[in-house]
Each structure stands twice: as structure tokens, then as C-alpha cells.
Protein backbone atom coordinates (compact mmCIF):
# COMPACT_ATOMS: atom_id res chain seq x y z
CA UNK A 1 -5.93 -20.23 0.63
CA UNK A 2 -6.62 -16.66 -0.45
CA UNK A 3 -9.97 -16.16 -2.30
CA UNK A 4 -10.12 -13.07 -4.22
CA UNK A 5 -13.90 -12.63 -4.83
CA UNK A 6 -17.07 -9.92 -4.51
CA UNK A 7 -16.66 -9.92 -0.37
CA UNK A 8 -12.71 -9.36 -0.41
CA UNK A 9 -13.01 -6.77 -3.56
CA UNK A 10 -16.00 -5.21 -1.44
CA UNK A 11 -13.60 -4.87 2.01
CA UNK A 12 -11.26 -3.33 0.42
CA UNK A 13 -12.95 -0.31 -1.44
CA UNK A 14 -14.22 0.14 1.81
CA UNK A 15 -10.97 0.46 3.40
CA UNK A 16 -9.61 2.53 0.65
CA UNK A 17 -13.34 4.59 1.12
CA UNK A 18 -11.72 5.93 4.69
CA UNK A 19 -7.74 6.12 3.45
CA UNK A 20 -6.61 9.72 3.45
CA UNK A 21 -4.91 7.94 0.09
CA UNK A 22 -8.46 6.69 -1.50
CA UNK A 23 -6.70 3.37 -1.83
CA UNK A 24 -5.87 0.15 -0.33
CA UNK A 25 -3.25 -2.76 -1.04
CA UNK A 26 -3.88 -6.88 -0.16
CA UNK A 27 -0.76 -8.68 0.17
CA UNK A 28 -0.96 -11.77 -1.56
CA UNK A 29 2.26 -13.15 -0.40
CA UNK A 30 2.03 -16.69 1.79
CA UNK A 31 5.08 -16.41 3.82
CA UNK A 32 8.08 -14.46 4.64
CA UNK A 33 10.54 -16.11 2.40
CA UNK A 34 7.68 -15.26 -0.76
CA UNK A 35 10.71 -13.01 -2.31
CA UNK A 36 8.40 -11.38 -4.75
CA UNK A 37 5.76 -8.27 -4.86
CA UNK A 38 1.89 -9.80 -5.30
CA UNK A 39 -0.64 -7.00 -4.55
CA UNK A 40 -3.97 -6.21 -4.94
CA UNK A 41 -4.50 -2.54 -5.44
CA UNK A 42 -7.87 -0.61 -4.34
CA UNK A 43 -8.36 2.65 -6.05
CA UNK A 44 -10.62 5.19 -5.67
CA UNK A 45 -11.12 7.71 -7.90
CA UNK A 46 -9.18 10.67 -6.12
CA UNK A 47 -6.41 8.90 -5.28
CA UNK A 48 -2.92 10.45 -6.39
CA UNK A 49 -0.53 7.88 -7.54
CA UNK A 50 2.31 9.84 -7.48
CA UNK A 51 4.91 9.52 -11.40
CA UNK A 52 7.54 6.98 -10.00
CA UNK A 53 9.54 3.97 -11.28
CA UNK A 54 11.25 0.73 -10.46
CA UNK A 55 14.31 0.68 -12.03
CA UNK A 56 14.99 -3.19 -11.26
CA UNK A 57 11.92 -5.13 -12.47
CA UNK A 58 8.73 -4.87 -14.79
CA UNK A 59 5.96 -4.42 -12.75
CA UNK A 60 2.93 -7.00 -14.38
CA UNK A 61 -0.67 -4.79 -14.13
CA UNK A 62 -3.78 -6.77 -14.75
CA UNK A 63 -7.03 -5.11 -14.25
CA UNK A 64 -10.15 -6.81 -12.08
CA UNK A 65 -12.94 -3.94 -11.84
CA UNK A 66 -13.16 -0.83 -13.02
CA UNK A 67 -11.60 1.69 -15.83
CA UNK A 68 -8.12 2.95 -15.21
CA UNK A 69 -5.56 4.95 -17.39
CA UNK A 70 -1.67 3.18 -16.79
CA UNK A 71 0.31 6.89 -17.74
CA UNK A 72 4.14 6.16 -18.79
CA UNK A 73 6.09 9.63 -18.75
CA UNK A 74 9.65 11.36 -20.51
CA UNK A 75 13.02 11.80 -17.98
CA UNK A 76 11.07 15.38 -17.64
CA UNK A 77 7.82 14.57 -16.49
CA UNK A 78 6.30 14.57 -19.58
CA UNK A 79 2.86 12.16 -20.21
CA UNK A 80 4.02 10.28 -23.35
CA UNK A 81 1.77 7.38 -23.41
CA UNK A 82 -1.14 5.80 -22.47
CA UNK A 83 -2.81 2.76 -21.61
CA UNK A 84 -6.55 2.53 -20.90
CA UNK A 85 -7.59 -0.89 -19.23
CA UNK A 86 -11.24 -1.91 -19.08
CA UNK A 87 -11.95 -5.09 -19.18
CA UNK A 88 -15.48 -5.36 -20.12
CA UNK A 89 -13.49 -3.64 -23.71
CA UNK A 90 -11.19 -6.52 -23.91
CA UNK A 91 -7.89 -4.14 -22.18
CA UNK A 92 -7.12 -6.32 -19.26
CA UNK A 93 -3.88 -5.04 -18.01
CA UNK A 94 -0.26 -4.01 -19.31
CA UNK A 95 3.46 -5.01 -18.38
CA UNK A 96 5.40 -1.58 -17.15
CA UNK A 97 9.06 -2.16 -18.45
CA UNK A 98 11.78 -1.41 -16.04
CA UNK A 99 13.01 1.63 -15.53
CA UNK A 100 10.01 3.56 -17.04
CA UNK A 101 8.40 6.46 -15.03
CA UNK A 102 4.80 5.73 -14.47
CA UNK A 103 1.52 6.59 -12.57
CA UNK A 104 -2.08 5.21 -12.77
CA UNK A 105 -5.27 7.08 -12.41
CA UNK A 106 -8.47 5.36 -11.97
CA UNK A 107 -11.48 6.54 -13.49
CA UNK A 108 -13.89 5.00 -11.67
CA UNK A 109 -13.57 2.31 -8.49
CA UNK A 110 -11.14 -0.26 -9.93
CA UNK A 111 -8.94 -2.89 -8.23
CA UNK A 112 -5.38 -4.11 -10.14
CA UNK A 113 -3.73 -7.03 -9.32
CA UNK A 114 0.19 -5.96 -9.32
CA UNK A 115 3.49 -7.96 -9.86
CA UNK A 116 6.81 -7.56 -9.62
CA UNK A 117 10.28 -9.15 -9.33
CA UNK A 118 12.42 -9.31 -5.81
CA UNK A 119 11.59 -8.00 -2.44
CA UNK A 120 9.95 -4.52 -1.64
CA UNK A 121 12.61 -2.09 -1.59
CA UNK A 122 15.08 -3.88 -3.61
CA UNK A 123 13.39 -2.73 -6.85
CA UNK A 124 15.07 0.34 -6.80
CA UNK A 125 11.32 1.96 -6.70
CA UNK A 126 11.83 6.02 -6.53
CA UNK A 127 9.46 8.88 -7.21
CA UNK A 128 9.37 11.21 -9.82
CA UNK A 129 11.19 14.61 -8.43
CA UNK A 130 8.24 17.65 -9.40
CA UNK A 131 10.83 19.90 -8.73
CA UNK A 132 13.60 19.02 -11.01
């Protein structure tokens, strides 16, 4: 059993406090065969979430602490939405649709739960190209 309270939220903003990245995931998986992606996402204000995508599958965000912007973004790199989650406001997360370019920035220490279909990697998951 994985218990996601205070003491496991706690551990990991302290990991993510001494990550070059200012963040830290949790695999929730149970086994090897799990063929999905279950996460729990540390971030730290700081962190760079660099504009990427996953082409393949939605990607499920639900909010647990903390205030955090979800940015979606044109074929150029262009911010054309936005999605503030706070849950104390009654925003509790957002579905990404596949295929749309994407970051997240938190604006103060939050922790997302994140979901998405098939096996790392076989999302087709790429990064937005700055230099295009």
C-alpha cells in the first residue's frame, strides 16, 4: 500500500528542495507489468518545465497542494491558454489533450498527481524545439 499523506508530500519537497531541477517525481506504479504513467510531481517554484507534448495520450493533472498555472501553447511556441489550479478556489486539476504542447509553472510549492496512457516512452513525449 502506498499512502500519499503530510510525511510523503513533506519528503518529497525536500528532495525536490536539493534537485538542480527544484522538483521531484513518486512513482505510483505497483509492479513492472503496471503499463501506465502514475506520478506524483514535486514542484518548486523555480523549476523549468520545459513546453513539450505527448502526442499518444491525454495526460490527467489533478492538483494536491499548492497554486500552479497548466500553460497550453500554438505549433510556434506561442502561450495560448491557461489553466490556473488551486484547490482551496475549487480548480483541482485539468485533462491535457493529446498532442497539445504544454508546460506547468508552479507558483508556489505544489505537488500534481499525473496520468497518462501506455508505458514511458511510448507516448511519443517530445520537447518543444526553442530554436525552430
Amino acid at each position: 500500500m502506498i499512502e500519499i499523506n503530510n510525511k510523503l508530500i513533506s519528503d518529497l519537497f525536500g528532495q525536490a528542495a536539493v534537485s538542480p531541477r527544484l522538483r521531484q517525481n513518486y512513482d505510483l506504479r505497483t509492479s513492472s507489468e503496471d503499463g501506465s504513467q502514475r506520478m506524483l510531481n514535486a514542484l518548486l517554484p523555480g523549476t523549468v518545465v520545459p513546453i513539450h507534448r505527448h502526442p499518444n495520450s491525454n495526460e490527467s493533472v489533478i492538483l494536491i497542494r499548492g497554486k500552479v498555472d497548466e500553460i497550453f501553447y500554438d505549433e510556434e511556441g506561442n502561450e495560448i491558454g491557461r489553466c490556473h489550479l488551486n484547490p482551496s478556489a475549487g480548480s483541482f486539476g485539468c485533462v491535457v489533450p493529446a498532442g497539445a504542447w504544454h508546460s506547468v509553472i508552479p507558483l508556489e510549492p505544489s505537488v500534481i498527481y499525473e496520468a497518462k496512457d501506455g508505458r514511458y516512452g511510448e507516448d511519443g513525449s517530445e520537447t518543444f524545439d526553442v530554436s525552430r
